[in-house]
C-alpha atoms as a PDB file:
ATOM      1  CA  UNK A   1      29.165  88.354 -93.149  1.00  0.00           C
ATOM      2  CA  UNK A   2      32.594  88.625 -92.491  1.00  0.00           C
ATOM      3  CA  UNK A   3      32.859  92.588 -93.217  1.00  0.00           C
ATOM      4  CA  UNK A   4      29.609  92.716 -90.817  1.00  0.00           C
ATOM      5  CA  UNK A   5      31.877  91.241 -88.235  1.00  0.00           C
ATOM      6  CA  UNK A   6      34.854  93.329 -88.889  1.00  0.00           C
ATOM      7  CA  UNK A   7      32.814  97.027 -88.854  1.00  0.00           C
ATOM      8  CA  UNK A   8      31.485  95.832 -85.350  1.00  0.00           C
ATOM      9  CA  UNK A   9      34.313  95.087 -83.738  1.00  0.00           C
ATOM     10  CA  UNK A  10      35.998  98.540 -84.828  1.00  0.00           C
ATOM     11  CA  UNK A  11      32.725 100.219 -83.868  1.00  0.00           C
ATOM     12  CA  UNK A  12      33.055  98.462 -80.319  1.00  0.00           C
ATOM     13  CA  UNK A  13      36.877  99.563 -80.400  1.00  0.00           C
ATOM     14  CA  UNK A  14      35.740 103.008 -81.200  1.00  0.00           C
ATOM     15  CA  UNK A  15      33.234 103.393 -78.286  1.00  0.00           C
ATOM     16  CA  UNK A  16      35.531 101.960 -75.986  1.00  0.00           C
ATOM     17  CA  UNK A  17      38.367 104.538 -77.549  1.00  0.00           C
ATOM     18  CA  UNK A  18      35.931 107.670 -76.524  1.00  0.00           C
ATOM     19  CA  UNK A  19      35.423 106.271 -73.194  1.00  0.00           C
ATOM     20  CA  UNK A  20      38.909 106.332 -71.927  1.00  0.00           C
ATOM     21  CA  UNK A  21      40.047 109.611 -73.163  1.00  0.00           C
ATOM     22  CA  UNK A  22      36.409 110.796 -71.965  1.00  0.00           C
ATOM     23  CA  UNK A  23      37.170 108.972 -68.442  1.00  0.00           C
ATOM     24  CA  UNK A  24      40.602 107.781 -68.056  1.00  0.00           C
ATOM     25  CA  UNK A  25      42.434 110.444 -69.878  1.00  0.00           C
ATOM     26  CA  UNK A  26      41.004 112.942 -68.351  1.00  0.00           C
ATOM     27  CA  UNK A  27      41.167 111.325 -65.019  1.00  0.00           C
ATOM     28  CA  UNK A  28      44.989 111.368 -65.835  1.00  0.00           C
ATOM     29  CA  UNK A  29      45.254 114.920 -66.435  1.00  0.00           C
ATOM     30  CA  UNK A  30      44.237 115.785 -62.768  1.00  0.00           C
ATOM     31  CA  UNK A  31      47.506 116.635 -60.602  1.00  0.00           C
ATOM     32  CA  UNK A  32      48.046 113.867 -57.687  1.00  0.00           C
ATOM     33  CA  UNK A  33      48.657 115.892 -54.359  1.00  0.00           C
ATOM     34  CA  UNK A  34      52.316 116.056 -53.586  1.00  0.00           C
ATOM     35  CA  UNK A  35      52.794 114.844 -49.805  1.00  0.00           C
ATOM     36  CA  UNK A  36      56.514 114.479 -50.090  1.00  0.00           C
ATOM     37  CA  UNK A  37      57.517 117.880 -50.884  1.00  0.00           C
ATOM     38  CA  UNK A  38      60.606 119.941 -48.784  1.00  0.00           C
ATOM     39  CA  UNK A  39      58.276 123.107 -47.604  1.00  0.00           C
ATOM     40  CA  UNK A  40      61.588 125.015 -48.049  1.00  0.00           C
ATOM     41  CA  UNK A  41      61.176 125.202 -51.511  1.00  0.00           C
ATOM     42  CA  UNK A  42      57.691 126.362 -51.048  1.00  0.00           C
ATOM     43  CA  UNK A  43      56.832 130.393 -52.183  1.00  0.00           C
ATOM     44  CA  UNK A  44      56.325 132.529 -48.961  1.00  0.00           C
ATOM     45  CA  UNK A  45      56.948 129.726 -46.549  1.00  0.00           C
ATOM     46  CA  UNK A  46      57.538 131.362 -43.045  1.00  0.00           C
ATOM     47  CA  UNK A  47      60.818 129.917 -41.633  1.00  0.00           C
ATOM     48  CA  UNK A  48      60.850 132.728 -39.086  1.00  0.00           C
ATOM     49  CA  UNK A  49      59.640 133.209 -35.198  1.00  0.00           C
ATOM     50  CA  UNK A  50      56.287 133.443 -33.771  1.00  0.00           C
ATOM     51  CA  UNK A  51      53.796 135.377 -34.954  1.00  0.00           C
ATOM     52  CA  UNK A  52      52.328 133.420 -37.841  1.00  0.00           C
ATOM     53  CA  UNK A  53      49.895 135.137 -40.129  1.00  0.00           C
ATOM     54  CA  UNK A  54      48.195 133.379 -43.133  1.00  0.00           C
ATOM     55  CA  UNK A  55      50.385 134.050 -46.198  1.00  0.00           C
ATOM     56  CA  UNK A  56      47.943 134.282 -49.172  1.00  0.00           C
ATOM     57  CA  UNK A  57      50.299 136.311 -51.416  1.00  0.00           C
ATOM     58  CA  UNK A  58      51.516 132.863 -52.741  1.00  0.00           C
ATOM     59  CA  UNK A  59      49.016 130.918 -52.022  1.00  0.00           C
ATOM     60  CA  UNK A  60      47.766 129.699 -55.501  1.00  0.00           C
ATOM     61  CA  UNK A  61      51.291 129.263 -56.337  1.00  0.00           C
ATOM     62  CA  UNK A  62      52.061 126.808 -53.121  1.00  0.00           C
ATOM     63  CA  UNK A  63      48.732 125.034 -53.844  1.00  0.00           C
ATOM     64  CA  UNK A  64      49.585 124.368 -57.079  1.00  0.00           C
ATOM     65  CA  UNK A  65      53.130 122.837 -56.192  1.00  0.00           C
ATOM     66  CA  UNK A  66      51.980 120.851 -53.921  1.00  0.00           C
ATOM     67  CA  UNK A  67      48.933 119.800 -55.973  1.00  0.00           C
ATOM     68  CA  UNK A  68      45.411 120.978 -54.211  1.00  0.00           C
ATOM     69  CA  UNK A  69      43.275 122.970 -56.292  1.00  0.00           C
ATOM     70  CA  UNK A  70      42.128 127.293 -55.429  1.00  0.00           C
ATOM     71  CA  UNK A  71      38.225 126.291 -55.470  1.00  0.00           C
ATOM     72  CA  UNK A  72      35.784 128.599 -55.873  1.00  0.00           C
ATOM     73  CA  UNK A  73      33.265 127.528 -53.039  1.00  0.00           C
ATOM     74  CA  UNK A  74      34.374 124.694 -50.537  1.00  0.00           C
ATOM     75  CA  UNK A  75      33.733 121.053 -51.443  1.00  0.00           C
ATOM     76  CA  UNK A  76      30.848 118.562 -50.294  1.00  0.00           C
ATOM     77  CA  UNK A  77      32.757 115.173 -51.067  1.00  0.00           C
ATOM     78  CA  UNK A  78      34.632 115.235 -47.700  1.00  0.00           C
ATOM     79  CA  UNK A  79      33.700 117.126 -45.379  1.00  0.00           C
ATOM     80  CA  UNK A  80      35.621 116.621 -41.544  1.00  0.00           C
ATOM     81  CA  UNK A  81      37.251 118.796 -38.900  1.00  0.00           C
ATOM     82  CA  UNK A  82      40.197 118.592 -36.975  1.00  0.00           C
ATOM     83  CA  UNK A  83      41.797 120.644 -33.942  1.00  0.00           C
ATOM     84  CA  UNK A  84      45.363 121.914 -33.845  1.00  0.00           C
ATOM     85  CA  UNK A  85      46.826 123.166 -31.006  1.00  0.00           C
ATOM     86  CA  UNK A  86      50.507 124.395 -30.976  1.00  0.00           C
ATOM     87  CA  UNK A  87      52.812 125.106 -27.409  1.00  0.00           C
ATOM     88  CA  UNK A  88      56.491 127.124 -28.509  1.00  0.00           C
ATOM     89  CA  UNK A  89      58.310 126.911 -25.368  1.00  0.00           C
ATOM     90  CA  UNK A  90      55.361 126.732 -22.989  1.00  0.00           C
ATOM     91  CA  UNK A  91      53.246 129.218 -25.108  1.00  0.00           C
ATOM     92  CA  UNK A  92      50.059 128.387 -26.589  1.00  0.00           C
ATOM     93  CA  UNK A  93      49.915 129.720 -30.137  1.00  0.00           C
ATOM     94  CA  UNK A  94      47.244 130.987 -31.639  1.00  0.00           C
ATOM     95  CA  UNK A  95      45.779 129.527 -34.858  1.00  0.00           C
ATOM     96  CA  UNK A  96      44.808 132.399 -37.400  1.00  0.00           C
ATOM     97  CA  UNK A  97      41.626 132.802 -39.130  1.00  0.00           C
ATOM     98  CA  UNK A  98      40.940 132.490 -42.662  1.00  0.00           C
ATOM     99  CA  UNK A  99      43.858 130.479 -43.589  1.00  0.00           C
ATOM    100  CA  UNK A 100      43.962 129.145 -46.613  1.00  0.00           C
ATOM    101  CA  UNK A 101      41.515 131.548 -48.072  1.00  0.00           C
ATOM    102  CA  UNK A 102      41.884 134.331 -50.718  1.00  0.00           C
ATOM    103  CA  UNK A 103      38.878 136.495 -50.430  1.00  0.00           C
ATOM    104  CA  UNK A 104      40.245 139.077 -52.653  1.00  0.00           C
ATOM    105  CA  UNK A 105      41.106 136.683 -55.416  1.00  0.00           C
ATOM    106  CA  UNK A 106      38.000 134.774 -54.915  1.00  0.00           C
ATOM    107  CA  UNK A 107      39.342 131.092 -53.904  1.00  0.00           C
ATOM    108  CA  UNK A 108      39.596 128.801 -50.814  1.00  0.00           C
ATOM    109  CA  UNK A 109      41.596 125.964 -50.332  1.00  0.00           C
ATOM    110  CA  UNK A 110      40.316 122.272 -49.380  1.00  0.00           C
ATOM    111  CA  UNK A 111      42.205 122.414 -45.775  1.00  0.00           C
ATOM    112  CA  UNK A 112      41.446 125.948 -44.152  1.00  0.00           C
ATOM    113  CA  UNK A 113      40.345 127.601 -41.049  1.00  0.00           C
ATOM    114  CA  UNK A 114      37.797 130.112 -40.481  1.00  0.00           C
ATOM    115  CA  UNK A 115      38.044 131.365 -36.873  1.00  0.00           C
ATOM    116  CA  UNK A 116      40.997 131.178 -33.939  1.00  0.00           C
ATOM    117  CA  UNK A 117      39.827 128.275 -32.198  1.00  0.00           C
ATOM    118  CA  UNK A 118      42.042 125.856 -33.975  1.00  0.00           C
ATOM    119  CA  UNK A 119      39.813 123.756 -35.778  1.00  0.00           C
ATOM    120  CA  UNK A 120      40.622 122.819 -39.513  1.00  0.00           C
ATOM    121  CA  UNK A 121      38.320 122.570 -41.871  1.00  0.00           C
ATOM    122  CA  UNK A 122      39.066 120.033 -44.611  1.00  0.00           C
ATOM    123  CA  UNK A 123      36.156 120.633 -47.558  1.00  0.00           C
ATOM    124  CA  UNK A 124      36.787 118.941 -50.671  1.00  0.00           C
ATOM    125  CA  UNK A 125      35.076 118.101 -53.556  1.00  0.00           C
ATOM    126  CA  UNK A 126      37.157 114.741 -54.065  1.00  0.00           C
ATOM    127  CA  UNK A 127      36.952 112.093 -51.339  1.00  0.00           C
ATOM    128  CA  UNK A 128      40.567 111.358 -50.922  1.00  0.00           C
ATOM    129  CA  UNK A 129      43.527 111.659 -47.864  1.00  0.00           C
ATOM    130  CA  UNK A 130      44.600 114.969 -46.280  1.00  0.00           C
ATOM    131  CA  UNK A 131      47.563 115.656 -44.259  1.00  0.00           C
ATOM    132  CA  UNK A 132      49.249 117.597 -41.746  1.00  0.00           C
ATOM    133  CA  UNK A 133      52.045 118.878 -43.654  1.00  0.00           C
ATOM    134  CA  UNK A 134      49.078 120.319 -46.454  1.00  0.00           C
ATOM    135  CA  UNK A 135      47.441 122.165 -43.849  1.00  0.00           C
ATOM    136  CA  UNK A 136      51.300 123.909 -43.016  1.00  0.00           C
ATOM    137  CA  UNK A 137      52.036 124.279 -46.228  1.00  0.00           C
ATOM    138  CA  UNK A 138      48.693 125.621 -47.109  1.00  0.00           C
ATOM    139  CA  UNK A 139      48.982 128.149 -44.354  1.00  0.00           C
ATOM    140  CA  UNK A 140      52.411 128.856 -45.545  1.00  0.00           C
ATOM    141  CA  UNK A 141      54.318 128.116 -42.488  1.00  0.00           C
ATOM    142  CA  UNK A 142      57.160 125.306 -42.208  1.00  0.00           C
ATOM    143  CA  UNK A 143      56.271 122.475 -40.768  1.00  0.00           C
ATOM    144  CA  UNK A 144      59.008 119.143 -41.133  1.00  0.00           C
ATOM    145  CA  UNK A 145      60.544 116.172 -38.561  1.00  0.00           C
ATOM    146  CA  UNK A 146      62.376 118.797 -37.075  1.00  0.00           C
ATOM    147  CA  UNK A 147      61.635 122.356 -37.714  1.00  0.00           C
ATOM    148  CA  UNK A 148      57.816 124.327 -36.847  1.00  0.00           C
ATOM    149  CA  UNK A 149      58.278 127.849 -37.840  1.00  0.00           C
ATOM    150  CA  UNK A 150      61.706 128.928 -36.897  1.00  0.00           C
ATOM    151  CA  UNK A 151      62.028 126.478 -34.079  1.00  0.00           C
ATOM    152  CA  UNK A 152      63.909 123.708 -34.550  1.00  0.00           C
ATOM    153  CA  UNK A 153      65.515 120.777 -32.759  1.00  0.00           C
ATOM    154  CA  UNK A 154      68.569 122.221 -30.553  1.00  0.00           C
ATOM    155  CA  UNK A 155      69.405 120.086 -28.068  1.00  0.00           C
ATOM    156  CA  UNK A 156      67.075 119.845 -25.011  1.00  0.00           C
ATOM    157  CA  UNK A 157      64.781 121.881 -27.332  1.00  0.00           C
ATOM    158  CA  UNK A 158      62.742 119.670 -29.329  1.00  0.00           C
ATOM    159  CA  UNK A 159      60.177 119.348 -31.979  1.00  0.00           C
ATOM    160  CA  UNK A 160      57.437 116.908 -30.450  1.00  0.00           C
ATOM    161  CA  UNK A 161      53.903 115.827 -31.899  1.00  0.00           C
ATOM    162  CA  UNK A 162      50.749 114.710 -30.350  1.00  0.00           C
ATOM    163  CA  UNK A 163      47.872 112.981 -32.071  1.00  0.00           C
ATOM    164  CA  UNK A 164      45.058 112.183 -29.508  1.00  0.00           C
ATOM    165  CA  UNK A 165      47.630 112.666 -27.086  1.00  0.00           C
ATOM    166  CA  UNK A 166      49.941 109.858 -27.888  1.00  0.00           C
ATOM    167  CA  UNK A 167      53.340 110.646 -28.913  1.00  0.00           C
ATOM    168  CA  UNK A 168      53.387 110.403 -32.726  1.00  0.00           C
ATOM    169  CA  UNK A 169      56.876 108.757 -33.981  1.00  0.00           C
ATOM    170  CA  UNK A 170      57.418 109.589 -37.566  1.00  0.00           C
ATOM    171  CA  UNK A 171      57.327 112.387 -39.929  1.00  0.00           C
ATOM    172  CA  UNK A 172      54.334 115.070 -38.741  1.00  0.00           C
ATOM    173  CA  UNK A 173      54.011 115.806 -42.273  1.00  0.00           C
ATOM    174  CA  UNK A 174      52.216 112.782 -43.111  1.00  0.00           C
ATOM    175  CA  UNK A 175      49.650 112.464 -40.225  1.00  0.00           C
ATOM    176  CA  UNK A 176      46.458 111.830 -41.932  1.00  0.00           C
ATOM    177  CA  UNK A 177      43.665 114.713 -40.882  1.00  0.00           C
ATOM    178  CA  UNK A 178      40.707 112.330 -39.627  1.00  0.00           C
ATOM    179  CA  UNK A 179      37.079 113.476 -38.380  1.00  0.00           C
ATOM    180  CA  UNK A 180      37.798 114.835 -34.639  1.00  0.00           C
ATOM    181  CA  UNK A 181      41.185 114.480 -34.298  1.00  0.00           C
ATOM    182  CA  UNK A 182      43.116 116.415 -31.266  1.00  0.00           C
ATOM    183  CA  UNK A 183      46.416 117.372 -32.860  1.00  0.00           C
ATOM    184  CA  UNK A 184      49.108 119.360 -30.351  1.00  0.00           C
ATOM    185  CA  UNK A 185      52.404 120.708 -32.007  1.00  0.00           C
ATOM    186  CA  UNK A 186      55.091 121.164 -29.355  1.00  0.00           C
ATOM    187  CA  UNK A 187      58.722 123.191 -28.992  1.00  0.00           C
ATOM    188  CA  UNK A 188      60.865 123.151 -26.319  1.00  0.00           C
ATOM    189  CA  UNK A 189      62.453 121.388 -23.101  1.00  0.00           C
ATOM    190  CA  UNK A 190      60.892 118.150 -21.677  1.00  0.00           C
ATOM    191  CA  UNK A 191      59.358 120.805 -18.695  1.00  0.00           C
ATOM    192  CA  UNK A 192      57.575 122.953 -21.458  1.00  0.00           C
ATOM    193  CA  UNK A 193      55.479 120.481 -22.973  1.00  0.00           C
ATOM    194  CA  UNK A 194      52.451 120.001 -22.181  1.00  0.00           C
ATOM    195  CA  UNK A 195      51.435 117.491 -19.549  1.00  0.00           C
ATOM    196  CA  UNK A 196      49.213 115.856 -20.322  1.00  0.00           C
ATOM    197  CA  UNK A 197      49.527 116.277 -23.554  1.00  0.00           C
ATOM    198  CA  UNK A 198      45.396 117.488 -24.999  1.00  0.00           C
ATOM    199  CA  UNK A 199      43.653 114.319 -26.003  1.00  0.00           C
ATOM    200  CA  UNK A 200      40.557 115.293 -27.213  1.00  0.00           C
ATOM    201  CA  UNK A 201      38.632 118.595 -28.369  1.00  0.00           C
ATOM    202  CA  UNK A 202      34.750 119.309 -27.529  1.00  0.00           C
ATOM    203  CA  UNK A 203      33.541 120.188 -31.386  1.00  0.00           C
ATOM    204  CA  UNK A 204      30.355 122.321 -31.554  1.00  0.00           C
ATOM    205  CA  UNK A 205      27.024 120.638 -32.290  1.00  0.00           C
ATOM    206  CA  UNK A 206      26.768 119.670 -36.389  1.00  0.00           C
ATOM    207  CA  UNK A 207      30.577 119.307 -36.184  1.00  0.00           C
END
């Protein structure tokens, strides 16, 4: 009776064994995203002046730094869009197309664009958080607290973010990309900005 007892508790120990490494472990293996990272360290970041293209020459490698994966077909898990609108020094700037995908390499990244109107498309198959600073680094284009592009904080000429057209106060990196947002990137004097700063965006129908 007793060696009954003793083979069915190391069968039960067994089963549960295969479960984690079939679950957790593997759960474990998957990279976290990396919100904190300096973009300066990122491969073909664009620290330069306007114009902006999409840098895709080292785009697998800056996805896998900052831990999003190249997928082969966007994801159905999460599914929202966003609009970004950027002013340098009283300029609107356009948002390219096709950011954030590789068509010759065959991949496309969860946060991308696929026309100029400014609206991101975050498509992932894991339902988790998105930021600001992914879509930037994504794109390949520095974005920090201070800096957008080549354009950064020098004296009356400031760095300034919008989120529904409130004045957002901490790092722009780590705004959160929600369904419908109305994001507006600013550069410049107090008189350049935008006033009043865009609130909201009209999305088309299904958006």
């Amino acid at each position: 009776m007793a060696k009954k007892i003793i083979y069915y508790i190391l069968g039960i120990l067994i089963i549960a064994g295969a479960i984690y490494f079939a679950f957790g472990h593997s759960k474990s293996a998957v990279q976290a995203p990396n919100i904190n990272i300096d973009p300066n360290t990122l491969a073909g970041i664009q620290t330069g002046n306007y114009p902006w293209l999409p840098e895709i020459n080292n785009l697998k490698t800056r996805l896998q730094k900052i831990g999003l994966p190249a997928l082969s077909q966007e994801g159905t898990a999460l599914h929202t869009h966003q609009h970004l609108d950027i002013f340098i020094n009283g300029q609107q700037i356009a948002i390219p197309a096709n950011t954030g995908i590789d068509d010759a390499k065959g991949f496309i990244s969860p946060i991308h664009t696929h026309e100029e109107t400014g609206i991101i498309h975050v498509e992932s198959p894991v339902a988790q958080k998105f930021y600001l600073g992914q879509f930037f680094d994504i794109w390949g284009l520095r974005l920090t607290s201070e800096c957008v592009g080549g354009y950064c904080n020098n004296n009356d000429q400031v760095l300034k973010v919008f989120v529904n057209g409130t004045l957002f106060a901490g790092d722009p990196r780590l705004i959160e990309l929600q369904a419908h947002q109305e994001i507006a990137v600013t550069y410049g004097t107090i008189k350049q900005l935008p006033f009043p700063a865009p609130n909201s965006y009209t999305f088309p129908a299904g958006y």
